[in-house]
C-alpha atoms as a PDB file:
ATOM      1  CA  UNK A   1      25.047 168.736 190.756  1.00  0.00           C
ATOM      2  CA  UNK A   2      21.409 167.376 190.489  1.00  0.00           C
ATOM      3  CA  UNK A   3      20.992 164.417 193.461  1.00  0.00           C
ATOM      4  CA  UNK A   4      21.120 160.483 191.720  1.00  0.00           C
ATOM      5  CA  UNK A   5      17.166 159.399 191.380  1.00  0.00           C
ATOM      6  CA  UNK A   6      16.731 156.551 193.862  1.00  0.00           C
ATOM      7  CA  UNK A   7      15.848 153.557 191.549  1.00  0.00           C
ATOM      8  CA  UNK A   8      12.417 151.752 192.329  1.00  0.00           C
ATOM      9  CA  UNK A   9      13.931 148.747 191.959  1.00  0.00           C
ATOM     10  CA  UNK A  10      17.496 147.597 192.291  1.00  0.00           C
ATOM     11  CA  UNK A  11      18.296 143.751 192.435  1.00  0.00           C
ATOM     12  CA  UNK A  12      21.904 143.045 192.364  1.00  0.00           C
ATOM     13  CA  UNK A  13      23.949 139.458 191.535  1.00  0.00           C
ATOM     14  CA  UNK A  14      20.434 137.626 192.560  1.00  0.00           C
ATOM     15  CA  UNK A  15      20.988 133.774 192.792  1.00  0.00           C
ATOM     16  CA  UNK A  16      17.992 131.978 193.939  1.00  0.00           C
ATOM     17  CA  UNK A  17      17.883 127.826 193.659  1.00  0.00           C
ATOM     18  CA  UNK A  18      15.121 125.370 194.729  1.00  0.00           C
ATOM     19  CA  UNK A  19      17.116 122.041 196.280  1.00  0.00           C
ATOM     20  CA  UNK A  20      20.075 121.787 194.147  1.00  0.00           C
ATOM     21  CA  UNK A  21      18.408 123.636 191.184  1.00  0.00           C
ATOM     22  CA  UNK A  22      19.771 126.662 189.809  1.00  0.00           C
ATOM     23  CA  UNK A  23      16.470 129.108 188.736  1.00  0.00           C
ATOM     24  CA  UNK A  24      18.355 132.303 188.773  1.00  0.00           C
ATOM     25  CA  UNK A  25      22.205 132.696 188.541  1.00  0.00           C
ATOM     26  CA  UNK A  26      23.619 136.231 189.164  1.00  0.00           C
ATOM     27  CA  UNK A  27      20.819 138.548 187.821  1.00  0.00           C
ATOM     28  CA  UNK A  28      21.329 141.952 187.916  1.00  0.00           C
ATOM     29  CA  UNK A  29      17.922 144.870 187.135  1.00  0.00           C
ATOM     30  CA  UNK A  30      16.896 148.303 187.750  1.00  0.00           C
ATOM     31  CA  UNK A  31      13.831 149.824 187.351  1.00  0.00           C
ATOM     32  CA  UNK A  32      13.189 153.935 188.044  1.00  0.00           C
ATOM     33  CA  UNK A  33      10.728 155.747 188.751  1.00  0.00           C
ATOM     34  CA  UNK A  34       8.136 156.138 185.981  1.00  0.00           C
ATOM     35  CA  UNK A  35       9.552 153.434 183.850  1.00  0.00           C
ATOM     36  CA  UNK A  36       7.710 150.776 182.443  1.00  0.00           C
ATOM     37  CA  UNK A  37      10.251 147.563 182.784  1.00  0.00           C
ATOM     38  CA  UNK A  38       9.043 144.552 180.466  1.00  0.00           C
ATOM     39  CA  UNK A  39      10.821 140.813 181.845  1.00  0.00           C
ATOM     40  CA  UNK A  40      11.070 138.415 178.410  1.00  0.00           C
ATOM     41  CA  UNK A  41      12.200 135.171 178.389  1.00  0.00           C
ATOM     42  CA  UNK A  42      10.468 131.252 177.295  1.00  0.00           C
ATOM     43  CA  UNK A  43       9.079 129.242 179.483  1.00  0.00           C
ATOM     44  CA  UNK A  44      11.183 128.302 182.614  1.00  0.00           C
ATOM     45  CA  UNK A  45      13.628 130.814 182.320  1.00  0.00           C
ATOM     46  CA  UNK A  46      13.201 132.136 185.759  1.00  0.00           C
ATOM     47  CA  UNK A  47      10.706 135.271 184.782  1.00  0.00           C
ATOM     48  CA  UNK A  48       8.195 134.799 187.798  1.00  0.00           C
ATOM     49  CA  UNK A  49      11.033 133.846 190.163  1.00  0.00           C
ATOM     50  CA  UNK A  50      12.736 136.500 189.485  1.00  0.00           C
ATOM     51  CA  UNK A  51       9.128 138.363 190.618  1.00  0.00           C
ATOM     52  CA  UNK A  52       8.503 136.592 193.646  1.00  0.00           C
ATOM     53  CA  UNK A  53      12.037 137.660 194.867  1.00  0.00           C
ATOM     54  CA  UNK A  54      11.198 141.784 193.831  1.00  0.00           C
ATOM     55  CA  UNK A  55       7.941 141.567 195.771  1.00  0.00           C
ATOM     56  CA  UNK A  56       9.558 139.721 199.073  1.00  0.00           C
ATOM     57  CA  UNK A  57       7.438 136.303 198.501  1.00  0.00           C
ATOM     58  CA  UNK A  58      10.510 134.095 198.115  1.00  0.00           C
ATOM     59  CA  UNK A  59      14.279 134.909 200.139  1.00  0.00           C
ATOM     60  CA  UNK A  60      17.378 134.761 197.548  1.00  0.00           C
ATOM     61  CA  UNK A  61      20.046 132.361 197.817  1.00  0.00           C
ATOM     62  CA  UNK A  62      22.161 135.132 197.052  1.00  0.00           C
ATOM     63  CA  UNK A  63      22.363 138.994 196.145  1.00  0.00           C
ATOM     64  CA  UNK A  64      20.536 141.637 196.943  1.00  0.00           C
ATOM     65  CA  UNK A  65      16.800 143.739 196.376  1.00  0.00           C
ATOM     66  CA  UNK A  66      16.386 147.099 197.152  1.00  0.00           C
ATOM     67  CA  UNK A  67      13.310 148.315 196.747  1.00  0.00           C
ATOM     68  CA  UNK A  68      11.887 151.908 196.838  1.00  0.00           C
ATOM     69  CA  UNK A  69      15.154 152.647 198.347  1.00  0.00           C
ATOM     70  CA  UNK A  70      15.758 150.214 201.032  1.00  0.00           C
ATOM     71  CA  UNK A  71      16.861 146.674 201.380  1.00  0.00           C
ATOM     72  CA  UNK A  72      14.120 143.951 200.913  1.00  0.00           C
ATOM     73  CA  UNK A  73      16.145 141.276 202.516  1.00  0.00           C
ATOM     74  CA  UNK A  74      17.138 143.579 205.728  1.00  0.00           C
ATOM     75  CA  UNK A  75      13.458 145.173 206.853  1.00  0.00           C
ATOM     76  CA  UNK A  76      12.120 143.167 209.016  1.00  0.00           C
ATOM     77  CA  UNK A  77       8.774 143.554 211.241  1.00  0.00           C
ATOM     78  CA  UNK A  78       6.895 146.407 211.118  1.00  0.00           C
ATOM     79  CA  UNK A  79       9.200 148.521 208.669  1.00  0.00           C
ATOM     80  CA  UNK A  80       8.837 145.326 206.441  1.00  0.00           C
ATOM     81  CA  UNK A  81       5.347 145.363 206.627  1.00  0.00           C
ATOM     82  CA  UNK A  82       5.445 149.501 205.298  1.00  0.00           C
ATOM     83  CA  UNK A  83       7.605 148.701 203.137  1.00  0.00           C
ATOM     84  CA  UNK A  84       5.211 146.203 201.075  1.00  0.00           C
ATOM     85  CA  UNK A  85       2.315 148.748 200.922  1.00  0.00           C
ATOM     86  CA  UNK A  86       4.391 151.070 198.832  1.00  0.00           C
ATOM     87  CA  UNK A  87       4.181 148.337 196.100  1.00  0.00           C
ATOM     88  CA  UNK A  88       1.239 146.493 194.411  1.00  0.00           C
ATOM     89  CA  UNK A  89       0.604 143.102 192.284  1.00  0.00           C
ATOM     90  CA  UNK A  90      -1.424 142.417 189.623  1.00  0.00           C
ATOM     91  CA  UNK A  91      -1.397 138.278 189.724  1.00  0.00           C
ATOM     92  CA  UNK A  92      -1.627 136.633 186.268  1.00  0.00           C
ATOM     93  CA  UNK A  93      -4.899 134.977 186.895  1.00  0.00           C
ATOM     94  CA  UNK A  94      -6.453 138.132 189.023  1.00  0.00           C
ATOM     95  CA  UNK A  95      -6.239 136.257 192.369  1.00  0.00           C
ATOM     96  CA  UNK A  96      -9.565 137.694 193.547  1.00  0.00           C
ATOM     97  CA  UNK A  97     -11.427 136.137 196.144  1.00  0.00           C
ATOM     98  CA  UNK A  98     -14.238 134.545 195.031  1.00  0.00           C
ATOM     99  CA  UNK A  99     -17.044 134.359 197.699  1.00  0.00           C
ATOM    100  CA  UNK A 100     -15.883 138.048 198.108  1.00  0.00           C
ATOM    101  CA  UNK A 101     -17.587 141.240 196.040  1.00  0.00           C
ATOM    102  CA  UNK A 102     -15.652 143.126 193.532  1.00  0.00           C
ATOM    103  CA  UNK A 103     -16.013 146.138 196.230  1.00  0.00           C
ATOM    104  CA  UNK A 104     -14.803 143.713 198.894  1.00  0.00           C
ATOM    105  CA  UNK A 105     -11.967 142.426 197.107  1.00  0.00           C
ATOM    106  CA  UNK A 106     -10.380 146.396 196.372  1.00  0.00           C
ATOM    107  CA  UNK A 107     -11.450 147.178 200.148  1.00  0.00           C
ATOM    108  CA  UNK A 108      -9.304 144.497 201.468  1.00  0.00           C
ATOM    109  CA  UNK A 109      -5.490 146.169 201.516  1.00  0.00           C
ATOM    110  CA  UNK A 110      -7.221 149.221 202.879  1.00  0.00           C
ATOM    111  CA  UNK A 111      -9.085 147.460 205.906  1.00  0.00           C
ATOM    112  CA  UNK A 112      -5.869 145.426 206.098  1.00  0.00           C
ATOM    113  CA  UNK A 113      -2.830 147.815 205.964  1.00  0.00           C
ATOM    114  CA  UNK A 114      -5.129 151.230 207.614  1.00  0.00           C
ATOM    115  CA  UNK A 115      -7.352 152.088 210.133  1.00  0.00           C
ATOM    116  CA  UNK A 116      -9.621 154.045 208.086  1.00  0.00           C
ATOM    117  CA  UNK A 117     -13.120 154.615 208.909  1.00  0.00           C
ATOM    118  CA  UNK A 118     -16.016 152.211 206.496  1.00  0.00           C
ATOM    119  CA  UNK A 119     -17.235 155.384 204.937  1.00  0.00           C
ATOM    120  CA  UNK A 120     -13.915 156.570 203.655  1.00  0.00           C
ATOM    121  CA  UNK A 121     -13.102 153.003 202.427  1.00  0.00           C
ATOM    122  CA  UNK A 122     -16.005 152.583 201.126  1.00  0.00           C
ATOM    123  CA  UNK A 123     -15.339 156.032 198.996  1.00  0.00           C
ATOM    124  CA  UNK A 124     -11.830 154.960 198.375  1.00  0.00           C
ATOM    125  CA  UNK A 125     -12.771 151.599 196.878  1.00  0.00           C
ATOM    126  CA  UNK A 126     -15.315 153.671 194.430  1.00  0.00           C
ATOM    127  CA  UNK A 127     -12.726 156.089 193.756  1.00  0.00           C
ATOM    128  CA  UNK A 128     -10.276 153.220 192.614  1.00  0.00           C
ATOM    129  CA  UNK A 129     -12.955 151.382 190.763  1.00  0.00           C
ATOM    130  CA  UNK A 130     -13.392 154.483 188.707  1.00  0.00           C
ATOM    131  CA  UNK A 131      -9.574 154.414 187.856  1.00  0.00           C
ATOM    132  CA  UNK A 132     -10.208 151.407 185.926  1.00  0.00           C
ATOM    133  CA  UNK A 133     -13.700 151.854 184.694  1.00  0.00           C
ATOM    134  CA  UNK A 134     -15.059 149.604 186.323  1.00  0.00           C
ATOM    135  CA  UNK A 135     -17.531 151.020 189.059  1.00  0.00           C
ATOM    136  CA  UNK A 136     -20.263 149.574 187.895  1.00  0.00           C
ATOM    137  CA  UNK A 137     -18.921 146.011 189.104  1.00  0.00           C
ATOM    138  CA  UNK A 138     -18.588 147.292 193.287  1.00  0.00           C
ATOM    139  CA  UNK A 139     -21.452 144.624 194.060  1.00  0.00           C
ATOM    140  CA  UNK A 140     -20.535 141.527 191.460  1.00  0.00           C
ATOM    141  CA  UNK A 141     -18.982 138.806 192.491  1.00  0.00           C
ATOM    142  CA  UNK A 142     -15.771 137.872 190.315  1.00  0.00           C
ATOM    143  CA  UNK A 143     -17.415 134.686 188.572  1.00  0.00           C
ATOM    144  CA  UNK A 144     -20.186 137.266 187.382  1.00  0.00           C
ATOM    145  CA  UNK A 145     -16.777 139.344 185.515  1.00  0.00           C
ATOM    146  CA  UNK A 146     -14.980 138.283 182.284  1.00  0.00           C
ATOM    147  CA  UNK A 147     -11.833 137.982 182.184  1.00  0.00           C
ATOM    148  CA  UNK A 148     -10.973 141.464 181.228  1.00  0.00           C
ATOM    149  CA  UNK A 149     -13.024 142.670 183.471  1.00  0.00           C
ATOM    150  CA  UNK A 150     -11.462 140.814 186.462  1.00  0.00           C
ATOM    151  CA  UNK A 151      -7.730 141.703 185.090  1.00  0.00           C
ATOM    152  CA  UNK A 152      -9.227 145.414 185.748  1.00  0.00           C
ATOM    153  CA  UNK A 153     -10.916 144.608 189.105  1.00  0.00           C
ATOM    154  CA  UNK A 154      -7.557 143.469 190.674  1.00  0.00           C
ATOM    155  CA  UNK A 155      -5.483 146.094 188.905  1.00  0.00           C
ATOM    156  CA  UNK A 156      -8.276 148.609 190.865  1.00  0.00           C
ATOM    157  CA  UNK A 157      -7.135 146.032 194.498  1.00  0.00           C
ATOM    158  CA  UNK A 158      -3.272 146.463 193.632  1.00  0.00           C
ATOM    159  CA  UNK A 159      -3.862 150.134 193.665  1.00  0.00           C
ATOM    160  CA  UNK A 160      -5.758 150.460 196.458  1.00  0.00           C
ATOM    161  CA  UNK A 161      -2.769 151.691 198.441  1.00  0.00           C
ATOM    162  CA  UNK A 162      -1.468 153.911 195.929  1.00  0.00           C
ATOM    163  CA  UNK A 163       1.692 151.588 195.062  1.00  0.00           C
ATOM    164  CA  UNK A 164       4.790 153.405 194.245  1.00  0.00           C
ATOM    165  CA  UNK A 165       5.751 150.687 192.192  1.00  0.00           C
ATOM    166  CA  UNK A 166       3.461 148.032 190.923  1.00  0.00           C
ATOM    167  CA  UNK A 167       4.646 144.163 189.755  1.00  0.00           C
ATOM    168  CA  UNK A 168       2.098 142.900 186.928  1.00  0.00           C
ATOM    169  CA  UNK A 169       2.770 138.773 185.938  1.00  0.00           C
ATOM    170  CA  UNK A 170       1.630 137.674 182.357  1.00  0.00           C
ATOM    171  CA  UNK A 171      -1.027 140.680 182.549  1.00  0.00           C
ATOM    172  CA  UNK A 172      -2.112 140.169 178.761  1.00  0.00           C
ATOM    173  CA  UNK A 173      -2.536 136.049 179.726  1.00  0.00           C
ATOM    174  CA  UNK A 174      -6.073 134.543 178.325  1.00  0.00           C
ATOM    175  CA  UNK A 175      -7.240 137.758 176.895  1.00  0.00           C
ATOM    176  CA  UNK A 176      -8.295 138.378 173.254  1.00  0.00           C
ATOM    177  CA  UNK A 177      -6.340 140.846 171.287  1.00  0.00           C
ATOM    178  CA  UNK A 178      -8.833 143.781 171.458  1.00  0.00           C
ATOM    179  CA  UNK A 179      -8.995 143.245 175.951  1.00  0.00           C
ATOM    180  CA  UNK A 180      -5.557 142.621 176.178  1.00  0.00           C
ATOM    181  CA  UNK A 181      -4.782 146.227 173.872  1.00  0.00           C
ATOM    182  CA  UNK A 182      -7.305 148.007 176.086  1.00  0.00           C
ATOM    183  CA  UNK A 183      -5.333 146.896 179.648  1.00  0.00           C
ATOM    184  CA  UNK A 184      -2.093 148.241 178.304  1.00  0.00           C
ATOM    185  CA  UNK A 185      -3.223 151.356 177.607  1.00  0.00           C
ATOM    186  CA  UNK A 186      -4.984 151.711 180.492  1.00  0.00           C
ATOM    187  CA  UNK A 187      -1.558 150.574 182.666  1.00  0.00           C
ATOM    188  CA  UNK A 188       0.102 153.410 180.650  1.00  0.00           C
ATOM    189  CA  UNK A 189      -2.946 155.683 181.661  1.00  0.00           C
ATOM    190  CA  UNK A 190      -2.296 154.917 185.287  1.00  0.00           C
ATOM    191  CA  UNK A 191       1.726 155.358 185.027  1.00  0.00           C
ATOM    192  CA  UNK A 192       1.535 158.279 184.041  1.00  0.00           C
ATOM    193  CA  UNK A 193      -1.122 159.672 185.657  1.00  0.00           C
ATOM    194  CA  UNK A 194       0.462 158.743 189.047  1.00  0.00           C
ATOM    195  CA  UNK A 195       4.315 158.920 187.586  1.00  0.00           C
ATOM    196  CA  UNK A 196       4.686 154.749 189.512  1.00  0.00           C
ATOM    197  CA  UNK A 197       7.228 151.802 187.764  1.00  0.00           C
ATOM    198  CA  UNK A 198       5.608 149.405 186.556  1.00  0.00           C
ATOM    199  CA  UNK A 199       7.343 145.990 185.985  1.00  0.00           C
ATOM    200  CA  UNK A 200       5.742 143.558 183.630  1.00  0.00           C
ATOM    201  CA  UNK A 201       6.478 139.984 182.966  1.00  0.00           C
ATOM    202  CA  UNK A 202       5.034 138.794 179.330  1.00  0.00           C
ATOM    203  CA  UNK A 203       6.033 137.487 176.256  1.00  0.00           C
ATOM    204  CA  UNK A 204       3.213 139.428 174.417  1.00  0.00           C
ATOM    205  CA  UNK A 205       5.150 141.052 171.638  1.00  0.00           C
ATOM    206  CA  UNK A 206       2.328 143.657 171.229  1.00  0.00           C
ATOM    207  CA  UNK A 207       2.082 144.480 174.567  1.00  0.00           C
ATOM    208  CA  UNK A 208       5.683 144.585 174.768  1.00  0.00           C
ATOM    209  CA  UNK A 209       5.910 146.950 171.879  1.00  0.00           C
ATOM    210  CA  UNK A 210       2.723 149.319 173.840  1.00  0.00           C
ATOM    211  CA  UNK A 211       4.265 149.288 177.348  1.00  0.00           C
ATOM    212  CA  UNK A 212       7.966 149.009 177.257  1.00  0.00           C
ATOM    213  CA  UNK A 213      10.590 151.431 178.021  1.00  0.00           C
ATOM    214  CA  UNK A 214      12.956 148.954 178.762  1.00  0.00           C
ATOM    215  CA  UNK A 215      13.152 145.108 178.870  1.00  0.00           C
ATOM    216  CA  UNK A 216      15.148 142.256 180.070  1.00  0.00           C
ATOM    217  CA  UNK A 217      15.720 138.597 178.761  1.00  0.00           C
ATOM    218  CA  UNK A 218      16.254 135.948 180.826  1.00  0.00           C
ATOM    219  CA  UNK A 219      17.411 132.457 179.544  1.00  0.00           C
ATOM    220  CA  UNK A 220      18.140 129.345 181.961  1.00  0.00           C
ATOM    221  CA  UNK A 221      18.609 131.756 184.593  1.00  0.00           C
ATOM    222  CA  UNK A 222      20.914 134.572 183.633  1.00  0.00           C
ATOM    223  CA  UNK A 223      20.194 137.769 181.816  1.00  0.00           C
ATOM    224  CA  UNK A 224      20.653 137.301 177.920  1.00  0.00           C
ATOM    225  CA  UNK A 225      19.955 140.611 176.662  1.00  0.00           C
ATOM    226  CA  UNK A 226      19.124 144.636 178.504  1.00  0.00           C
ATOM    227  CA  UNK A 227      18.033 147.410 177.122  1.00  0.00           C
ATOM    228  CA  UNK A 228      15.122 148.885 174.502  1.00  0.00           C
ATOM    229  CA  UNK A 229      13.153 146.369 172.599  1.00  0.00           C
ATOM    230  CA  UNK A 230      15.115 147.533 169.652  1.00  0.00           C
ATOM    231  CA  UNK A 231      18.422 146.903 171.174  1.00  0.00           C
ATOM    232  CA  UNK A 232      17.435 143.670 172.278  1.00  0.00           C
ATOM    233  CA  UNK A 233      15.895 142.029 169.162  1.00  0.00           C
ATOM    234  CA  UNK A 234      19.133 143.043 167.255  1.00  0.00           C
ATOM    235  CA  UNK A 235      21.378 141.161 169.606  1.00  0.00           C
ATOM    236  CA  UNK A 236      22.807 138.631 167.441  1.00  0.00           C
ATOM    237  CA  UNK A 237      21.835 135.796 169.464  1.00  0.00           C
ATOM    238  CA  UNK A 238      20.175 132.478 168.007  1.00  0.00           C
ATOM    239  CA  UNK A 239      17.845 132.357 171.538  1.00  0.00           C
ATOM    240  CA  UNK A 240      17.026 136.089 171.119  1.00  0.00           C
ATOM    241  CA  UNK A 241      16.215 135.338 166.835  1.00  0.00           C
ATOM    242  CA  UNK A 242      14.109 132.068 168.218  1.00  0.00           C
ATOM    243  CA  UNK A 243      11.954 134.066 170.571  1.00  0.00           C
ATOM    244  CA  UNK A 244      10.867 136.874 168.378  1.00  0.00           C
ATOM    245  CA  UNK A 245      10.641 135.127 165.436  1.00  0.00           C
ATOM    246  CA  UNK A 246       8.356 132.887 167.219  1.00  0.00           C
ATOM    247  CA  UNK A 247       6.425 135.857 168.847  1.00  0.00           C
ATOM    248  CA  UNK A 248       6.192 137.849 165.805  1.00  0.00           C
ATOM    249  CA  UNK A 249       4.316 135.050 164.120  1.00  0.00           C
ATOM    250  CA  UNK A 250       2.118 134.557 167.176  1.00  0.00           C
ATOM    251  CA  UNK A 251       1.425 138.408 166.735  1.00  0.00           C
ATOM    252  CA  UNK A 252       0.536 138.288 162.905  1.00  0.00           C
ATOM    253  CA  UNK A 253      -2.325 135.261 163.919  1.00  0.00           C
ATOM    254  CA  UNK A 254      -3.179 137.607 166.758  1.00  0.00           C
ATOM    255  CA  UNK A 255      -3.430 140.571 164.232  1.00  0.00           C
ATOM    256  CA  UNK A 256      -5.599 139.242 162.371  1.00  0.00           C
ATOM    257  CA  UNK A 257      -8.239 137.599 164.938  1.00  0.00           C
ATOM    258  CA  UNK A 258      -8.340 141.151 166.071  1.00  0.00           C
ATOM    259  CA  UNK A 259      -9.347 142.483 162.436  1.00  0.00           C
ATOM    260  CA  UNK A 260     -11.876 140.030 162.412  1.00  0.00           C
ATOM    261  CA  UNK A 261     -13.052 140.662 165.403  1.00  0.00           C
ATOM    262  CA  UNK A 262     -13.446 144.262 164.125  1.00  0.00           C
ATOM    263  CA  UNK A 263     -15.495 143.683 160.823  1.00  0.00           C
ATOM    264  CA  UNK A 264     -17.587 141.306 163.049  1.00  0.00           C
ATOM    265  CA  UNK A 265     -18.561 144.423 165.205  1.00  0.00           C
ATOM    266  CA  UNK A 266     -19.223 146.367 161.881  1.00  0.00           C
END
């Protein structure tokens, strides 16, 4: 009998409140390796909670989080510390240090986490640049980047340490159509290229339809729906109807800013 596949991600009955607030009641998710996991839900519904408790940022109230194997909420010190490099984050707005250099920026979990010598980090940071297409930008600051182009730089930082599993909030957010296609299919391009999970929170209906192997929808806390996209927007479900009905009209406004934008460039 083949061994069970240790899940990347395992989060089990997670409650987490703020004061006498109620974010997230009893979630359950799993993630495996490879797998491209896709967190839905409107506004408030507890989707970046639900992130800052996978990535350690934020202790539950209740539950659990295993991650890569080992329990989150029991690793403490050192082994905690280990633990945290096997992962990366993309942050929704980039999160890259200004006053710092593209180069600078990706070079900063490696001088952090290592005790590699300048010359190999300095090769490293190129090398990682080059995963993204974006080696040209080693000696720009951020502010001299579009947006796109910083989305790439800090995908480059969060996979600096070659992340077995890597978190990615609102990826797609304040990105044209066109940007926003090319980033998915260069996160699918890394995926598979280096076989990691890859957890996405968005409400993006085409990048949702792109990326996904499997999503979740969370509403006022608790998990609506689980499964494929297809499984989910058939749940009968007036929330579920709402939110890609919504979406899907979004997408056809979207669709056609992005045909525009194409006989433009024509």
């Amino acid at each position: 009998m083949a061994a069970r596949q240790v899940p990347a991600l395992e989060v089990h009955g997670l409650v987490a409140r703020y004061g006498e607030r109620t974010i997230l009641d009893g979630v359950d998710l799993t993630v495996q390796p490879g797998e491209v996991r896709v967190v839905l839900g409107g506004s408030g519904c507890g989707k970046s909670t639900l992130l800052k408790h996978c990535i350690g940022l934020l202790t539950p109230t209740a539950g659990s989080v295993q991650l890569l194997g080992a329990d989150l909420l029991a690793v403490e010190g050192p082994a905690r510390d280990r633990l945290l490099t096997r992962i990366g984050v993309l942050f929704q707005n980039g999160a890259l240090l200004g006053s710092l250099t593209i180069g600078e920026n990706v070079a900063l979990p490696l001088q952090e986490h290592g005790d590699l010598p300048p010359e190999i980090i300095r090769e490293v940071v190129r090398l990682k640049l080059a995963l993204v297409e974006m080696e040209h930008a080693e000696h720009l600051l951020p502010s001299e980047l579009s947006g796109g182009m910083r989305k790439r730089a800090a995908l480059a930082r969060a996979m600096a340490l070659d992340p077995q599993i890597i978190f990615c909030d609102e990826p797609s957010a304040g990105l044209d159509p066109l940007t926003s296609a090319e980033l998915d299919a260069l996160l699918l391009r890394l995926k598979d290229r280096f076989g990691m999970a890859v957890v996405v929170v968005t409400h993006e209906l085409p990048s949702i339809r792109a990326i996904a192997d499997r999503v979740i929808m969370l509403s006022a806390g608790r998990v609506l729906a689980n499964g494929t996209l297809q499984e989910v927007m058939t749940v009968e479900h007036p929330e579920i109807r709402a939110f890609f009905g919504r979406i899907a009209a979004g997408e056809m406004r979207r669709e056609r800013s992005a045909l525009e934008l194409l006989e433009e460039g024509r």
